[in-house]
N, C-alpha and C. Protein backbone atom coordinates (compact mmCIF):
# COMPACT_ATOMS: atom_id res chain seq x y z
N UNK A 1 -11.34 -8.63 -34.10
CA UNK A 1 -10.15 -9.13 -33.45
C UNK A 1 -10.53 -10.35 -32.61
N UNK A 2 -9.60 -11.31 -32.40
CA UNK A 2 -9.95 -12.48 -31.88
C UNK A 2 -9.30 -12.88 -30.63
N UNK A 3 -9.70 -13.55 -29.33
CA UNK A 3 -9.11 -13.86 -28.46
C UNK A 3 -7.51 -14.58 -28.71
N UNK A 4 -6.46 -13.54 -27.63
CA UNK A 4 -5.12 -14.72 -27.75
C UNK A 4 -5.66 -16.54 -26.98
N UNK A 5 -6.74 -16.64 -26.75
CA UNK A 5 -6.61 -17.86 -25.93
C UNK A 5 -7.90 -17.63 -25.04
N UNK A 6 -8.37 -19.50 -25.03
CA UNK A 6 -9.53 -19.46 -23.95
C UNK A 6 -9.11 -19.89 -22.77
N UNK A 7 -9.53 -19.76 -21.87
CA UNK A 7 -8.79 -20.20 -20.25
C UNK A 7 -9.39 -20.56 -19.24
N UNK A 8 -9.93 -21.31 -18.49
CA UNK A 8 -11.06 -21.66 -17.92
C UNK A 8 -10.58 -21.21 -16.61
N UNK A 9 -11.74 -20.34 -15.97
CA UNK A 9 -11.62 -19.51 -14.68
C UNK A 9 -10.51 -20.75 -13.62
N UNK A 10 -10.82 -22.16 -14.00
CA UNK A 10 -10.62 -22.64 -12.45
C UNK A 10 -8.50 -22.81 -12.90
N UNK A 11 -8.58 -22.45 -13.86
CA UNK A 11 -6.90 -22.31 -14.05
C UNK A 11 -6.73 -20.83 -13.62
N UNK A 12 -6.97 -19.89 -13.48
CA UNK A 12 -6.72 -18.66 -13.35
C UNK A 12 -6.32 -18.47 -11.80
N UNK A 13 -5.44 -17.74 -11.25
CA UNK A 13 -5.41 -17.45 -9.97
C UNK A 13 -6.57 -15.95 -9.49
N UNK A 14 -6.64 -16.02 -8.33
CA UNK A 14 -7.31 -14.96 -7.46
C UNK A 14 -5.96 -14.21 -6.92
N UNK A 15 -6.34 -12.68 -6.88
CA UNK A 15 -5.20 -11.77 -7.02
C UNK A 15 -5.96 -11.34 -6.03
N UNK A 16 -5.78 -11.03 -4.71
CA UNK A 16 -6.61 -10.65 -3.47
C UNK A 16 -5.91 -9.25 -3.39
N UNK A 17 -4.70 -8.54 -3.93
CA UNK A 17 -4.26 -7.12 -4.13
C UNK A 17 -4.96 -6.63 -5.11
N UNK A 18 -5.04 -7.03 -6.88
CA UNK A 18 -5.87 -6.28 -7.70
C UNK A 18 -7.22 -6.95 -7.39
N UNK A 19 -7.43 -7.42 -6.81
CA UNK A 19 -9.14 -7.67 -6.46
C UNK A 19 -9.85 -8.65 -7.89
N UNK A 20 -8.87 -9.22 -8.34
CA UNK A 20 -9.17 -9.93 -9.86
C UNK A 20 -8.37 -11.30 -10.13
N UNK A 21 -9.05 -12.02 -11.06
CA UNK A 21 -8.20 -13.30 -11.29
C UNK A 21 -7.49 -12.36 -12.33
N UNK A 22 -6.14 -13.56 -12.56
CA UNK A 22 -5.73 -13.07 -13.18
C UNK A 22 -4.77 -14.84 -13.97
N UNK A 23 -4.36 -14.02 -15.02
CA UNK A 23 -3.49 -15.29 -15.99
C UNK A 23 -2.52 -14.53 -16.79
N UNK A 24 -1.46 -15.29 -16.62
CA UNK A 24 0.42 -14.57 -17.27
C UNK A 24 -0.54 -14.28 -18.68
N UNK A 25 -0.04 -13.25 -19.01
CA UNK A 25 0.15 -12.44 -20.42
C UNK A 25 1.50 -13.01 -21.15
N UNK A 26 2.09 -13.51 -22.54
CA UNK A 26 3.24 -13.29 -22.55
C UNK A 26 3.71 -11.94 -22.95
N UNK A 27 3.50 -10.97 -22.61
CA UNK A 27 4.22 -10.11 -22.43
C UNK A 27 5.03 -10.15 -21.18
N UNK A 28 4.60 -10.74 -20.31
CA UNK A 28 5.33 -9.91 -19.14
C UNK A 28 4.13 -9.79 -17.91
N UNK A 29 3.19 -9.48 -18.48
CA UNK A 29 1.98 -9.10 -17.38
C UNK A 29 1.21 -9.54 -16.84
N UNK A 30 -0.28 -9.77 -16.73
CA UNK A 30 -0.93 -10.68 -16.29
C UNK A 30 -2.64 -9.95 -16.64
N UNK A 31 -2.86 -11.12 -17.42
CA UNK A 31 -4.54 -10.80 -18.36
C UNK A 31 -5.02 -10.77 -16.71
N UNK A 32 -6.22 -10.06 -16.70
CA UNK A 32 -7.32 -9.36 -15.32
C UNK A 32 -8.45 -9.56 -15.86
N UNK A 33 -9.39 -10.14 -14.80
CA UNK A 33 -10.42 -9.56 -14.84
C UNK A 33 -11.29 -9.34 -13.35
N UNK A 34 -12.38 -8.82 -13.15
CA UNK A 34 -12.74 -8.29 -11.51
C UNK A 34 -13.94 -9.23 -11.39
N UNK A 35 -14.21 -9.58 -10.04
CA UNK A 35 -15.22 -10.21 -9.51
C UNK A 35 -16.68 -9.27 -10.17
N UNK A 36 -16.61 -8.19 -10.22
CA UNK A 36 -17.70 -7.33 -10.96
C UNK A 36 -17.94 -7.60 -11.95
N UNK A 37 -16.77 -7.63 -12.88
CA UNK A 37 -17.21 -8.42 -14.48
C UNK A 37 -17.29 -9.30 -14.30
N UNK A 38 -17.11 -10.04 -14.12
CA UNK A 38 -17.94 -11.39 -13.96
C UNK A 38 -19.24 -11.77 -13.47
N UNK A 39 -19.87 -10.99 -12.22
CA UNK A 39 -21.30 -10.59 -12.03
C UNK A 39 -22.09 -10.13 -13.03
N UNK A 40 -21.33 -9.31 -14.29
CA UNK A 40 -21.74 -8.72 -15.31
C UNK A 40 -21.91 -9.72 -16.58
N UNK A 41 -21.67 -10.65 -16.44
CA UNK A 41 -21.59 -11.58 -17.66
C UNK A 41 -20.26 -10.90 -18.27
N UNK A 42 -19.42 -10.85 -18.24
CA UNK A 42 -17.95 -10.39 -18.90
C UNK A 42 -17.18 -11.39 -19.19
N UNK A 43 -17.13 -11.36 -20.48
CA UNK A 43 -16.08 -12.94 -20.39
C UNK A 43 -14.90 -12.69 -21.06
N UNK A 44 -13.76 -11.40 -21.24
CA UNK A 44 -13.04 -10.83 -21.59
C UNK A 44 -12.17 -10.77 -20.05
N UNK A 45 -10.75 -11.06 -20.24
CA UNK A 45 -9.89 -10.76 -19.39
C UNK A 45 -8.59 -10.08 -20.50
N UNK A 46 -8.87 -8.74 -19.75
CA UNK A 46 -7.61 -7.90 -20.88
C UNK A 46 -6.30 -7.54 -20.13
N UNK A 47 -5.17 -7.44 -20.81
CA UNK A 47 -3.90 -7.04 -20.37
C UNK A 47 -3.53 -5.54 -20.45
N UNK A 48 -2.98 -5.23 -19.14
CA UNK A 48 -3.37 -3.94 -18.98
C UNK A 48 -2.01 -3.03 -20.04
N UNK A 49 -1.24 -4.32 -19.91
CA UNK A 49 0.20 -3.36 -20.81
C UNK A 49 0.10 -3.76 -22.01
N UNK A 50 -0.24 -4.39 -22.87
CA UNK A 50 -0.65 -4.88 -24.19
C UNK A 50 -2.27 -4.69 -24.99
N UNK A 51 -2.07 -5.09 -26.09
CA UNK A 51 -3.52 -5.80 -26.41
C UNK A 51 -4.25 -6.81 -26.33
N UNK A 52 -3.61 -7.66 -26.13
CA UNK A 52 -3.97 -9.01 -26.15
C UNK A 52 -5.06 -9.24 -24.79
N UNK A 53 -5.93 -10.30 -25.33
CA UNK A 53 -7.26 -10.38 -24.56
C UNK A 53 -7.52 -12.08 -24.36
N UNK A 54 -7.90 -12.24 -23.52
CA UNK A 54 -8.62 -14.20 -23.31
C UNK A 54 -9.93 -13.74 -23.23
N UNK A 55 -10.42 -15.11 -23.59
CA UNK A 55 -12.22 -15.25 -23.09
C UNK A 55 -11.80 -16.03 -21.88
N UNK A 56 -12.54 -15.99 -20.64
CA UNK A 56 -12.67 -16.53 -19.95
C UNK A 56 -13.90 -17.30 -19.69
N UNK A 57 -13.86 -18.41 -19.32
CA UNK A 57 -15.04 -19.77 -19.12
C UNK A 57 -15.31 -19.77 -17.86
N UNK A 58 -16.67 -19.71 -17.55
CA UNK A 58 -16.85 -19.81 -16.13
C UNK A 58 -18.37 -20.28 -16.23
N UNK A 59 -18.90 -20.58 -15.03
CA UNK A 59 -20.47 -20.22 -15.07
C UNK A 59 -20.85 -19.56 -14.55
N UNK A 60 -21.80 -18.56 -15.09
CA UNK A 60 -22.30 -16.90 -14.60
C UNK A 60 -22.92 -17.18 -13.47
N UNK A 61 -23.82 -18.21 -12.90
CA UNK A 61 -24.52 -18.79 -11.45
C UNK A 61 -23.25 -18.32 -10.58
N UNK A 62 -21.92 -18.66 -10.83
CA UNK A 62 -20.96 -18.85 -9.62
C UNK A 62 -21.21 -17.90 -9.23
N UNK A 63 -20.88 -16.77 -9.96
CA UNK A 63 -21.01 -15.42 -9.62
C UNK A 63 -21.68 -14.66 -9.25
N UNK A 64 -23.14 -14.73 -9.45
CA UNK A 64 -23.92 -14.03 -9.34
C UNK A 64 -24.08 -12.94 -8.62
N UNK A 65 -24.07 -13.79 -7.59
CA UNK A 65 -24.30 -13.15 -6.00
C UNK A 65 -23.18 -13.23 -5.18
N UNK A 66 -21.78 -13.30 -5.79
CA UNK A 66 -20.45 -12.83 -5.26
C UNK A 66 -19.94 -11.91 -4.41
N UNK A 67 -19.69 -12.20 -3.17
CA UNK A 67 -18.94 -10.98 -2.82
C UNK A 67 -17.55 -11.01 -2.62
N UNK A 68 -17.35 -12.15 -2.51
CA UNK A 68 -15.69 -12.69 -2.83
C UNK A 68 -15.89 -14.23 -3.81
N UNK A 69 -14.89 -13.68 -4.36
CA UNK A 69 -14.72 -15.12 -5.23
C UNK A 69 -14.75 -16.51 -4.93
N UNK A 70 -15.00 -17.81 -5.48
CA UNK A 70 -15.69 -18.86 -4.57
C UNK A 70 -14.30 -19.68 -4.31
N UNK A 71 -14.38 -20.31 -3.70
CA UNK A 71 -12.77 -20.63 -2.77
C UNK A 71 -12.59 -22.30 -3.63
N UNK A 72 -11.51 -22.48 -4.36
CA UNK A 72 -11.21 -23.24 -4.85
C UNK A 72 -10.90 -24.65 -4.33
N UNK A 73 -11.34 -25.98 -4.39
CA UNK A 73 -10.73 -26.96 -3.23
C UNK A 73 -9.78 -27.05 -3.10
N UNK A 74 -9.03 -27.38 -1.40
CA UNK A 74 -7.49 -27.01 -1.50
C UNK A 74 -7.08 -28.46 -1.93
N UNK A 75 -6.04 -28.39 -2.71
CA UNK A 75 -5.32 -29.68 -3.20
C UNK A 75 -4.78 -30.78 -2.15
N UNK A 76 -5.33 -31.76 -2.30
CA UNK A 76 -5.32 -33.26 -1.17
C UNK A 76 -3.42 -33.69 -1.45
N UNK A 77 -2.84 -33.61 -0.13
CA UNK A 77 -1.93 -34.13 -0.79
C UNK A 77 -1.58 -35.74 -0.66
N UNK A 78 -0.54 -35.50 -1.80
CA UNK A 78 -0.46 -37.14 -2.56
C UNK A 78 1.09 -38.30 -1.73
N UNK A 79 0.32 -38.87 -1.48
CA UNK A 79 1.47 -39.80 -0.80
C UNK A 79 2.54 -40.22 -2.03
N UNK A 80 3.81 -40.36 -1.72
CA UNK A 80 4.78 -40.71 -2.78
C UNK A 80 5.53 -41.78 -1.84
N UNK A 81 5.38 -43.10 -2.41
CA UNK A 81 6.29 -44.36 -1.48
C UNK A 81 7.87 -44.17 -2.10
């Protein structure tokens, strides 16, 4: 079986309630995966109400030694004349 889609971690949001990034499913849901799998080399983010699965892209260094996920730069905002 083959991934619905590859997705690169830095598109994914941090879900600070399920303790996991996560990315819309089209079902309805939202593909997961945990700061643990990812320490684990895991590159599967699965949907908990479906089948459907992503690979997720990251580099395993980020993680390693994680104890919270690494904090994304906050977006500069853009002047509009």
């Amino acid at each position: 079986m083959s991934a619905y889609d590859e997705v690169e971690i830095e598109d994914m949001e941090w879900n600070a309630e399920l303790k996991a990034y996560t990315y819309p499913c089209p079902c309805g849901d939202l593909f997961q995966i945990t700061l643990d799998d990812l320490r684990l080399g895991e590159e599967i983010a699965r949907c908990p109400s479906c089948s459907l699965f992503l690979t997720v892209v990251y580099n395993a260094e980020d993680f390693a030694d994680a104890k919270e996920p690494p904090h994304k730069p906050s977006p500069s905002p853009v002047v509009v004349a």
